[in-house]
N, C-alpha and C. Protein backbone atom coordinates (compact mmCIF):
# COMPACT_ATOMS: atom_id res chain seq x y z
N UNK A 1 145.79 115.36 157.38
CA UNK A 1 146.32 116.06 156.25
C UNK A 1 145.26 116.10 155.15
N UNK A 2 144.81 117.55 154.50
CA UNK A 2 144.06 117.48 153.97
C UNK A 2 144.80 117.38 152.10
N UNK A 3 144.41 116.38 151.45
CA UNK A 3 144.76 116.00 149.83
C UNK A 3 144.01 117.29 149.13
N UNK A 4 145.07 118.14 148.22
CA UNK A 4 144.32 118.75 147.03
C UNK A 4 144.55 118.09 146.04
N UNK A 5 143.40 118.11 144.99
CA UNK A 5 143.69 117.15 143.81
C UNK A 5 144.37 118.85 142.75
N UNK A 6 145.66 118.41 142.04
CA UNK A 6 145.83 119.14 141.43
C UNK A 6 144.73 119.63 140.20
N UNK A 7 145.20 120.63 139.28
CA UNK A 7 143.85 120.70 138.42
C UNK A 7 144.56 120.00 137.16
N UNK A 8 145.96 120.28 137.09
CA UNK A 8 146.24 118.78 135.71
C UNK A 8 145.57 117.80 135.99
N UNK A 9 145.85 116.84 137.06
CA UNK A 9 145.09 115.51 137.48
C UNK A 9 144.01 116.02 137.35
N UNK A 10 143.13 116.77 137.71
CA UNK A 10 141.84 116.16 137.52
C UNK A 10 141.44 116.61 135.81
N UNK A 11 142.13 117.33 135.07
CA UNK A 11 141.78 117.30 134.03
C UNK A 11 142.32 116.20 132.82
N UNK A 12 143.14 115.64 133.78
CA UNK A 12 143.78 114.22 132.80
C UNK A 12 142.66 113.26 132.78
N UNK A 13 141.97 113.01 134.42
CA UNK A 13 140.79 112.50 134.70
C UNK A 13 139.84 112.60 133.80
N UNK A 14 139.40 113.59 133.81
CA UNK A 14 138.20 114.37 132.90
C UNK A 14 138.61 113.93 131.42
N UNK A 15 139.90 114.24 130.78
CA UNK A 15 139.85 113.69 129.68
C UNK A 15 139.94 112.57 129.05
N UNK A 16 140.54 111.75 130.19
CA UNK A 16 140.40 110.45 130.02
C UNK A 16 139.10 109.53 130.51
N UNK A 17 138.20 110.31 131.13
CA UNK A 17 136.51 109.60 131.07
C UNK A 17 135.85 110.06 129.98
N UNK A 18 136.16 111.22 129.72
CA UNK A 18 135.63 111.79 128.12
C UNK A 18 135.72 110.41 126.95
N UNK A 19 136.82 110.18 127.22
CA UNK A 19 137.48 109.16 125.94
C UNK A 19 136.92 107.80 126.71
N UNK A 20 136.69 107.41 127.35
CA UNK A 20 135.88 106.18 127.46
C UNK A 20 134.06 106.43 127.47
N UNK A 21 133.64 107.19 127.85
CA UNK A 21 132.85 107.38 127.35
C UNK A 21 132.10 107.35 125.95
N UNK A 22 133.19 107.93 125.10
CA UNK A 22 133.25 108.45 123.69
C UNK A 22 133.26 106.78 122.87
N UNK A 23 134.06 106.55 123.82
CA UNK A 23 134.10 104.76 123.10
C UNK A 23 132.67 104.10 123.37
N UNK A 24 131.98 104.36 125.02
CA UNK A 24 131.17 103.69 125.55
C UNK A 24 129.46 104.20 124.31
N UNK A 25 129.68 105.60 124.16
CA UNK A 25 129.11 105.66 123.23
C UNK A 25 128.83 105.78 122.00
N UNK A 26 129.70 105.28 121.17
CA UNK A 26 129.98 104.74 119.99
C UNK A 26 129.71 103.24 119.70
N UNK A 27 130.15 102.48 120.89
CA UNK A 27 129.58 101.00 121.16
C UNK A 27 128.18 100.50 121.04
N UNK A 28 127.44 101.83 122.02
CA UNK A 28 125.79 101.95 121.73
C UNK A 28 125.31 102.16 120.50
N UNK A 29 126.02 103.13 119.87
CA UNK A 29 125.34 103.48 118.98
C UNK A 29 125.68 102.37 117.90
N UNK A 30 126.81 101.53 117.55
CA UNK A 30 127.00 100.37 116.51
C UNK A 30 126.02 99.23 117.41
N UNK A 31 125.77 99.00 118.23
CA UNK A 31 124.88 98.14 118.92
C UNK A 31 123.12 98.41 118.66
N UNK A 32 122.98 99.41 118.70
CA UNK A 32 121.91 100.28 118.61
C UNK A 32 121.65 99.72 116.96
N UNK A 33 121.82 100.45 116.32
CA UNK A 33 121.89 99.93 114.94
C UNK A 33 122.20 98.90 114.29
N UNK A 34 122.76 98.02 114.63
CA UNK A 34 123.29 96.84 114.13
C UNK A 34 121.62 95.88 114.56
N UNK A 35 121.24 96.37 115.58
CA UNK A 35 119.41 95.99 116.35
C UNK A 35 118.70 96.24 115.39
N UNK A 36 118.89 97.40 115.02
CA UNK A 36 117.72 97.94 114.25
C UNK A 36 117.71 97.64 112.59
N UNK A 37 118.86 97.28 112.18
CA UNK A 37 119.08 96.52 111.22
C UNK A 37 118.35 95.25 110.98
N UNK A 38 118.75 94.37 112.30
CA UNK A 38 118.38 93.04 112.67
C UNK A 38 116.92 92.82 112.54
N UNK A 39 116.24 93.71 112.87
CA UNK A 39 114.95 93.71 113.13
C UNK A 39 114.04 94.16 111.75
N UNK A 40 114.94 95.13 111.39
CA UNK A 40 114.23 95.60 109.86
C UNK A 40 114.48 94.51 108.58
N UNK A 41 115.35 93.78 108.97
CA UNK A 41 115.45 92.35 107.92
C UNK A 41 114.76 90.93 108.28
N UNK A 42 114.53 91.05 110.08
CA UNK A 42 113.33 90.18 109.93
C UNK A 42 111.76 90.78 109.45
N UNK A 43 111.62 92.21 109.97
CA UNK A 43 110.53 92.68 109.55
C UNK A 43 110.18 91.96 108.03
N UNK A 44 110.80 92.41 107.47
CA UNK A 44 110.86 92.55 106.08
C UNK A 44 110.53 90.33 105.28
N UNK A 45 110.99 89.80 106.32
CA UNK A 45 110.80 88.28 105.89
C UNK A 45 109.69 87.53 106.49
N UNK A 46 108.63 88.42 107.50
CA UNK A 46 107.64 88.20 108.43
C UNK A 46 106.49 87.98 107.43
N UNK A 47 105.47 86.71 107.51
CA UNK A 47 104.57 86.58 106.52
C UNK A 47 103.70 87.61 107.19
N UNK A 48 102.72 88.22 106.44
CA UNK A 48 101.40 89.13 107.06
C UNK A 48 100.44 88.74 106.06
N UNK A 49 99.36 88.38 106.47
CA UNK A 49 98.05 88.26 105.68
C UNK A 49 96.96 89.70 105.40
N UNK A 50 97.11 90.32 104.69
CA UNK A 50 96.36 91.03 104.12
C UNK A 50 94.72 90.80 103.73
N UNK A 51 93.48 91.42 104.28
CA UNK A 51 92.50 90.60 104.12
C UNK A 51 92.02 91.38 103.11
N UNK A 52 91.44 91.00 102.61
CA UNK A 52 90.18 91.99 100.93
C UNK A 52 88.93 92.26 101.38
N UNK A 53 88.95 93.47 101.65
CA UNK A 53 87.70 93.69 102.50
C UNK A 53 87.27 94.56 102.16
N UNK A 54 85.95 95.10 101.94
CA UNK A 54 84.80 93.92 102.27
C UNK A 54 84.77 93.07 100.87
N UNK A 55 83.91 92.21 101.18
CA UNK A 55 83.58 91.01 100.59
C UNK A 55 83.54 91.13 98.66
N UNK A 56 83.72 90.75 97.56
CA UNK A 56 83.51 91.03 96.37
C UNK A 56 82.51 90.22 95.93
N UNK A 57 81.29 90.69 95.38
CA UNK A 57 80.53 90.28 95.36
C UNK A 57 80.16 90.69 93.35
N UNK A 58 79.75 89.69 93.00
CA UNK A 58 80.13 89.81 91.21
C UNK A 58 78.83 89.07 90.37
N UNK A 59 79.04 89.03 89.21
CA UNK A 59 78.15 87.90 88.46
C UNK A 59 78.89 87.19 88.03
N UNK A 60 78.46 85.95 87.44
CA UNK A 60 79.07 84.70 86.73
C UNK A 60 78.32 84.87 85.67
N UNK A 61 78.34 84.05 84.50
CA UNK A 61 77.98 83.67 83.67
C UNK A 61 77.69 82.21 83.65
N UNK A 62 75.90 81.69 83.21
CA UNK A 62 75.53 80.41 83.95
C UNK A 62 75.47 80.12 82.24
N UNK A 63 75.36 78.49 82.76
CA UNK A 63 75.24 77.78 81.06
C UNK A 63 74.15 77.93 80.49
N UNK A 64 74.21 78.38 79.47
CA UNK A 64 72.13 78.45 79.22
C UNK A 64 71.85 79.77 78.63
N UNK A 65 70.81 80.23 78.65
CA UNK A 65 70.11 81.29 78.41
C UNK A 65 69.88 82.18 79.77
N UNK A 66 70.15 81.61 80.83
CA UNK A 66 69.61 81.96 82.05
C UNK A 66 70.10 82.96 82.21
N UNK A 67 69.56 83.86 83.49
CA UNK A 67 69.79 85.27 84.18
C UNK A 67 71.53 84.91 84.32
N UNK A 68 72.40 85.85 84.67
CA UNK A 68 73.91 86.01 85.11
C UNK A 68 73.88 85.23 87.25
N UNK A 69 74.41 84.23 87.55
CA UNK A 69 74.42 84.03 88.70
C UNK A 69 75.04 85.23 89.38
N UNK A 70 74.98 85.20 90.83
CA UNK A 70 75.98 85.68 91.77
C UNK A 70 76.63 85.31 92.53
N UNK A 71 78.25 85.22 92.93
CA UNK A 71 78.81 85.15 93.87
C UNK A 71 79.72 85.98 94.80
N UNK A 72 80.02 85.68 95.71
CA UNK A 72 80.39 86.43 96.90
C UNK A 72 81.87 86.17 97.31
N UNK A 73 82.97 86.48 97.37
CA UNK A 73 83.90 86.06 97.85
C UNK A 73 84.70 86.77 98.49
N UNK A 74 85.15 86.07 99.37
CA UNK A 74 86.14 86.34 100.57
C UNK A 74 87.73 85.99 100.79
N UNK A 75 88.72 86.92 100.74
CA UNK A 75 90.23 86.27 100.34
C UNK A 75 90.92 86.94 101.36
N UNK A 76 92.00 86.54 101.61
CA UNK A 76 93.14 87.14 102.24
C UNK A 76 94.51 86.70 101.52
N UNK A 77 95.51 87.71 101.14
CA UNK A 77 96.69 87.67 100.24
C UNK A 77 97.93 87.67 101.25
N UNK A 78 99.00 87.33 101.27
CA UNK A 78 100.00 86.83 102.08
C UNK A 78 101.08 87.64 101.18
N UNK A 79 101.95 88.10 101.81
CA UNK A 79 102.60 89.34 101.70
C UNK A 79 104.01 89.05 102.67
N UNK A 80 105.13 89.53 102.22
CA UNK A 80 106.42 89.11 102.79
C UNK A 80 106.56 90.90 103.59
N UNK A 81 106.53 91.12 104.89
CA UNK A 81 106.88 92.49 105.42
C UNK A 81 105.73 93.38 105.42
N UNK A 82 106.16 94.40 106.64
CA UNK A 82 104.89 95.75 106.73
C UNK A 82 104.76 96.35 105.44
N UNK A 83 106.10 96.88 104.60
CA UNK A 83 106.10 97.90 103.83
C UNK A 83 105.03 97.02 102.25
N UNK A 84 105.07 96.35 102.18
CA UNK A 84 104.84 95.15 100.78
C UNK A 84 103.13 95.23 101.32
N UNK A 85 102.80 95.24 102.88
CA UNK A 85 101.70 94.97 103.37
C UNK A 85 100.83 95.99 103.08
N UNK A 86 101.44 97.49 102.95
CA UNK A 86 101.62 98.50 102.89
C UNK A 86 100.81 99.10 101.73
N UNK A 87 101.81 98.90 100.60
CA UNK A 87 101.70 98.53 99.01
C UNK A 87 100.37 98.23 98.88
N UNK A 88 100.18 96.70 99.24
CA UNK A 88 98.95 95.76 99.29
C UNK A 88 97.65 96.44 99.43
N UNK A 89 97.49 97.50 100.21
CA UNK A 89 96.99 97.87 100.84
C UNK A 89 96.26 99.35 100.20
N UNK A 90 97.54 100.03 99.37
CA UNK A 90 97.12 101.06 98.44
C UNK A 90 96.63 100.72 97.52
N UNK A 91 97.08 99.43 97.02
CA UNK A 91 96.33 98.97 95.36
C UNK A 91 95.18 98.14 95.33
N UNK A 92 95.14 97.99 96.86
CA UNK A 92 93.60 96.97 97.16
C UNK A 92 92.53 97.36 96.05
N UNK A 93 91.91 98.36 95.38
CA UNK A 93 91.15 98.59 94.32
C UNK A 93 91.44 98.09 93.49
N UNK A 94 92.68 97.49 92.90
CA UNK A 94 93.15 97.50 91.61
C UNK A 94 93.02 95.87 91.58
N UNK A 95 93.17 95.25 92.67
CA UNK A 95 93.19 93.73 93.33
C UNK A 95 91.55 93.55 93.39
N UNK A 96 90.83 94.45 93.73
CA UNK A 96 89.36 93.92 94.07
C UNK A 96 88.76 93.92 92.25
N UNK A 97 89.64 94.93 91.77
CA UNK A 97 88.49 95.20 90.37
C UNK A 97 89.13 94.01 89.42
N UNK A 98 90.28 93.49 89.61
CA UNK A 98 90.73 92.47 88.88
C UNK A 98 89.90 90.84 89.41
N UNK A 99 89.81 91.08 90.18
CA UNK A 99 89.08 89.43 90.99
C UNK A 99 87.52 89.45 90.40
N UNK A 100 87.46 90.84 90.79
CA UNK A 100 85.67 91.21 90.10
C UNK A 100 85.16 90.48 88.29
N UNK A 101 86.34 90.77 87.82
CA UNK A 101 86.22 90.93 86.41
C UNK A 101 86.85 89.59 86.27
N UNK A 102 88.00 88.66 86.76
CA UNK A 102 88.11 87.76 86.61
C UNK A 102 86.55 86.45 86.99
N UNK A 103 86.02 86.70 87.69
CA UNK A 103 85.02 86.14 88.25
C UNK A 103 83.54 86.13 87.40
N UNK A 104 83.43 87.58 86.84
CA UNK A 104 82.44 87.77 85.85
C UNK A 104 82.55 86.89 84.18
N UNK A 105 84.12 87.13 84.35
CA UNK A 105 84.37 85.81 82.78
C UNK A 105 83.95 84.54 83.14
N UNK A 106 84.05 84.15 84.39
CA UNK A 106 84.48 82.66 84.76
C UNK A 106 82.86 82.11 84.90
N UNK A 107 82.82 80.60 83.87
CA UNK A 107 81.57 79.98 83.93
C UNK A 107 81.35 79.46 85.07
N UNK A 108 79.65 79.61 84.74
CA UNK A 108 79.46 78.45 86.24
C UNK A 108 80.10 77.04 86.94
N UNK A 109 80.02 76.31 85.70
CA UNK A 109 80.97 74.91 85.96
C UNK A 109 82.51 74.91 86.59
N UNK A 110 83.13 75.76 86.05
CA UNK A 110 84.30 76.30 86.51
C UNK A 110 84.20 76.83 87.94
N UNK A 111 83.35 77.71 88.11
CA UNK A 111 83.10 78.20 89.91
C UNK A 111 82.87 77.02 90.61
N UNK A 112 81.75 76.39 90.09
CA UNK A 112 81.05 75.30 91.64
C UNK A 112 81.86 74.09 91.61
N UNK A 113 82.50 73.53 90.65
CA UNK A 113 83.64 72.68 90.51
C UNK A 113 83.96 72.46 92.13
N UNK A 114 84.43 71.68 92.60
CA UNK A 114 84.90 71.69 93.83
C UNK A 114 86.76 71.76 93.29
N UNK A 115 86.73 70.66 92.49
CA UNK A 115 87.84 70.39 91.88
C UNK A 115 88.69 71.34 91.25
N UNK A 116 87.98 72.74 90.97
CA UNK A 116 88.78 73.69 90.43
C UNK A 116 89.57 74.65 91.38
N UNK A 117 88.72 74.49 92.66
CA UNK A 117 89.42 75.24 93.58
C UNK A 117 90.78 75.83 93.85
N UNK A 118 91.56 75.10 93.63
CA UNK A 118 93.30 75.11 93.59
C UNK A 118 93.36 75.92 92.30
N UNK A 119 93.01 75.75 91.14
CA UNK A 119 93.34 75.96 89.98
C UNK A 119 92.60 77.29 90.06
N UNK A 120 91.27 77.43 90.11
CA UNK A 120 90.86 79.38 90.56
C UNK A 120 91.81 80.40 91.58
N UNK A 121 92.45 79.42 92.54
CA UNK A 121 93.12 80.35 93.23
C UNK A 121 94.29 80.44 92.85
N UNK A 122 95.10 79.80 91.91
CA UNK A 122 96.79 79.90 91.46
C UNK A 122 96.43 80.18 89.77
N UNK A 123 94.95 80.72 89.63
CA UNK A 123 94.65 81.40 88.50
C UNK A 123 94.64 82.89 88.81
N UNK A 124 94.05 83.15 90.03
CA UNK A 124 94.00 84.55 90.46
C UNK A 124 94.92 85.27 91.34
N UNK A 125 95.59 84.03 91.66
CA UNK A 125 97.18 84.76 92.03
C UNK A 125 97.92 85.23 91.32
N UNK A 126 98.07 84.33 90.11
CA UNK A 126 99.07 84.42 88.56
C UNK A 126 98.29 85.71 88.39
N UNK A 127 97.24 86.11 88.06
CA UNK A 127 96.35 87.29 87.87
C UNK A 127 97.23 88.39 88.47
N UNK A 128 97.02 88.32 89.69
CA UNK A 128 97.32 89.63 90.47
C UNK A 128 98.32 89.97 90.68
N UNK A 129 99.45 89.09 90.52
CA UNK A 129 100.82 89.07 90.70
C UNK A 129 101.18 89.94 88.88
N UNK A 130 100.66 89.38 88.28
CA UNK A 130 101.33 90.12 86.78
C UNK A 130 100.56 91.37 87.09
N UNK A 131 99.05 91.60 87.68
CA UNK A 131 98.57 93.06 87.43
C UNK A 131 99.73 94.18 88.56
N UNK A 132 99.90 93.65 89.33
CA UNK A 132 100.73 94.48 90.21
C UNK A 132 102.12 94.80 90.16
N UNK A 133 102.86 93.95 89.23
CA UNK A 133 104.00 93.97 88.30
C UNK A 133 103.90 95.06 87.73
N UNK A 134 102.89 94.55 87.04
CA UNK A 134 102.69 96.16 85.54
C UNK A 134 102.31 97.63 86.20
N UNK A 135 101.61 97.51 87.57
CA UNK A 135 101.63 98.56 87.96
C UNK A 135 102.45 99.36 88.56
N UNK A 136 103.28 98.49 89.66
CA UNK A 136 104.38 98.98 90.75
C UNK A 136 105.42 98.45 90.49
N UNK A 137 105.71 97.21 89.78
CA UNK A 137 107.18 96.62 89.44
C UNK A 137 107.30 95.38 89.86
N UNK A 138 106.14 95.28 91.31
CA UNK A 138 106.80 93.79 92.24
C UNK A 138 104.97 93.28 92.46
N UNK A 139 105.31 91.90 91.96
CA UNK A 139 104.00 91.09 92.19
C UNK A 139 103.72 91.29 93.70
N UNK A 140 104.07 91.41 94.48
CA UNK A 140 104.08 91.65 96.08
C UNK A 140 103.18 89.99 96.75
N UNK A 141 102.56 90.22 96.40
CA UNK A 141 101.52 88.85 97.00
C UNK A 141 102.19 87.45 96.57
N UNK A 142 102.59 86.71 97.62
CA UNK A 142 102.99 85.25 97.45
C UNK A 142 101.48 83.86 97.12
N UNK A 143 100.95 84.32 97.82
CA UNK A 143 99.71 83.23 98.05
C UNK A 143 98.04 84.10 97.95
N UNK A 144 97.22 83.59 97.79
CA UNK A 144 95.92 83.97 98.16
C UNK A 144 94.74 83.00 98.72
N UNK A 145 94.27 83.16 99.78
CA UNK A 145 93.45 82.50 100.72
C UNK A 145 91.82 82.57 100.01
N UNK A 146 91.18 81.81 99.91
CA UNK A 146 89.76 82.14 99.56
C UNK A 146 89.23 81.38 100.70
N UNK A 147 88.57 82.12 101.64
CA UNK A 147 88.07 81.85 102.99
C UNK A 147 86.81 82.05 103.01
N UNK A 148 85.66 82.67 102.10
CA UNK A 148 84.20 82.23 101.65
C UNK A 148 84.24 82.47 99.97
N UNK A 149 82.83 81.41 100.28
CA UNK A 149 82.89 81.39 98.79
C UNK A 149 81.28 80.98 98.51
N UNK A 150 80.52 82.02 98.02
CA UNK A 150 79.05 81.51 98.08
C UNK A 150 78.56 81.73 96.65
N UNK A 151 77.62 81.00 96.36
CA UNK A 151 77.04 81.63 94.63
C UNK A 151 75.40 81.22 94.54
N UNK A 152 75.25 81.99 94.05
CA UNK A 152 73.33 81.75 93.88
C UNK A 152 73.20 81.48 92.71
C-alpha cells in the first residue's frame, strides 16, 4: 500500500520546522552576541604595551657652563584595550614631543641619579596622562616602561 502524505500534513510539518528553526535561530543569534560581547569586554581589560618608537633622543642641561649633554631614550606605555592602543598610537607625537621637552628641562644630576629613576618615570607618566586628558579627555596610559636609557 502506497502512503500519500496529505498537503495539510505536510504543511503543518513545514510550519512547524519553520518555528523551530526560527527559535533555533534566534538562540544563535543571542549566543552569537552575547560572545561577542564577552570578548569585546575582555578586549577592552587586556593590558597592551605600546612601544615609542623610534628612540627620543634630546639634550639635558649639565651643571656648569658646559656644552647641553645628550640622551637617548627608550619607553613602552601600557594601555588597557586595542581601541585606547589605538588612541596611543595617533597621539604618539604629542607623547614623543612632551618626553622631548620634559627631558631638555631636566638637570643632569636628576637624569644619572640612579635613585631618581622611579621618580622620572611616575614624573613622566603624571606628564602624559594630564597632556592626553587635555587633549582627548582620557589619560589612556596606565604605566610607562623606560627600557634604554643612555646620556653622553
Amino acid at each position: 500500500m502506497i502512503s500519500l502524505i496529505s498537503p495539510i500534513n505536510y504543511a503543518d510539518k513545514m510550519q512547524l520546522l519553520m518555528k523551530k528553526s526560527r527559535i533555533q535561530l534566534n538562540l544563535l543569534i543571542v549566543l552569537i552576541l552575547s560572545n561577542t560581547l564577552s570578548f569585546a569586554v575582555e578586549d577592552s581589560q587586556k593590558l597592551i604595551f605600546v612601544y615609542i618608537y623610534p628612540a627620543i633622543i634630546s639634550n639635558y642641561q649639565k651643571a656648569s657652563n658646559n656644552p647641553p649633554g645628550f640622551i637617548q631614550l627608550q619607553a613602552q606605555c601600557t594601555v588597557r584595550g586595542k581601541i585606547a592602543a589605538n588612541l596611543l598610537e595617533m597621539h604618539m607625537p604629542l607623547v614623543r614631543e612632551y618626553i622631548n621637552e620634559f627631558l631638555s628641562f631636566s638637570n643632569e644630576k636628576y637624569l644619572k641619579d640612579p635613585a631618581n629613576r622611579t621618580q622620572l618615570r611616575a614624573s613622566l607618566v603624571k606628564g602624559i596622562q594630564n597632556m592626553l586628558k587635555k587633549q582627548i579627555g582620557e589619560p589612556l596610559i596606565e604605566d610607562l616602561f623606560i627600557t634604554h636609557l643612555m646620556w653622553e
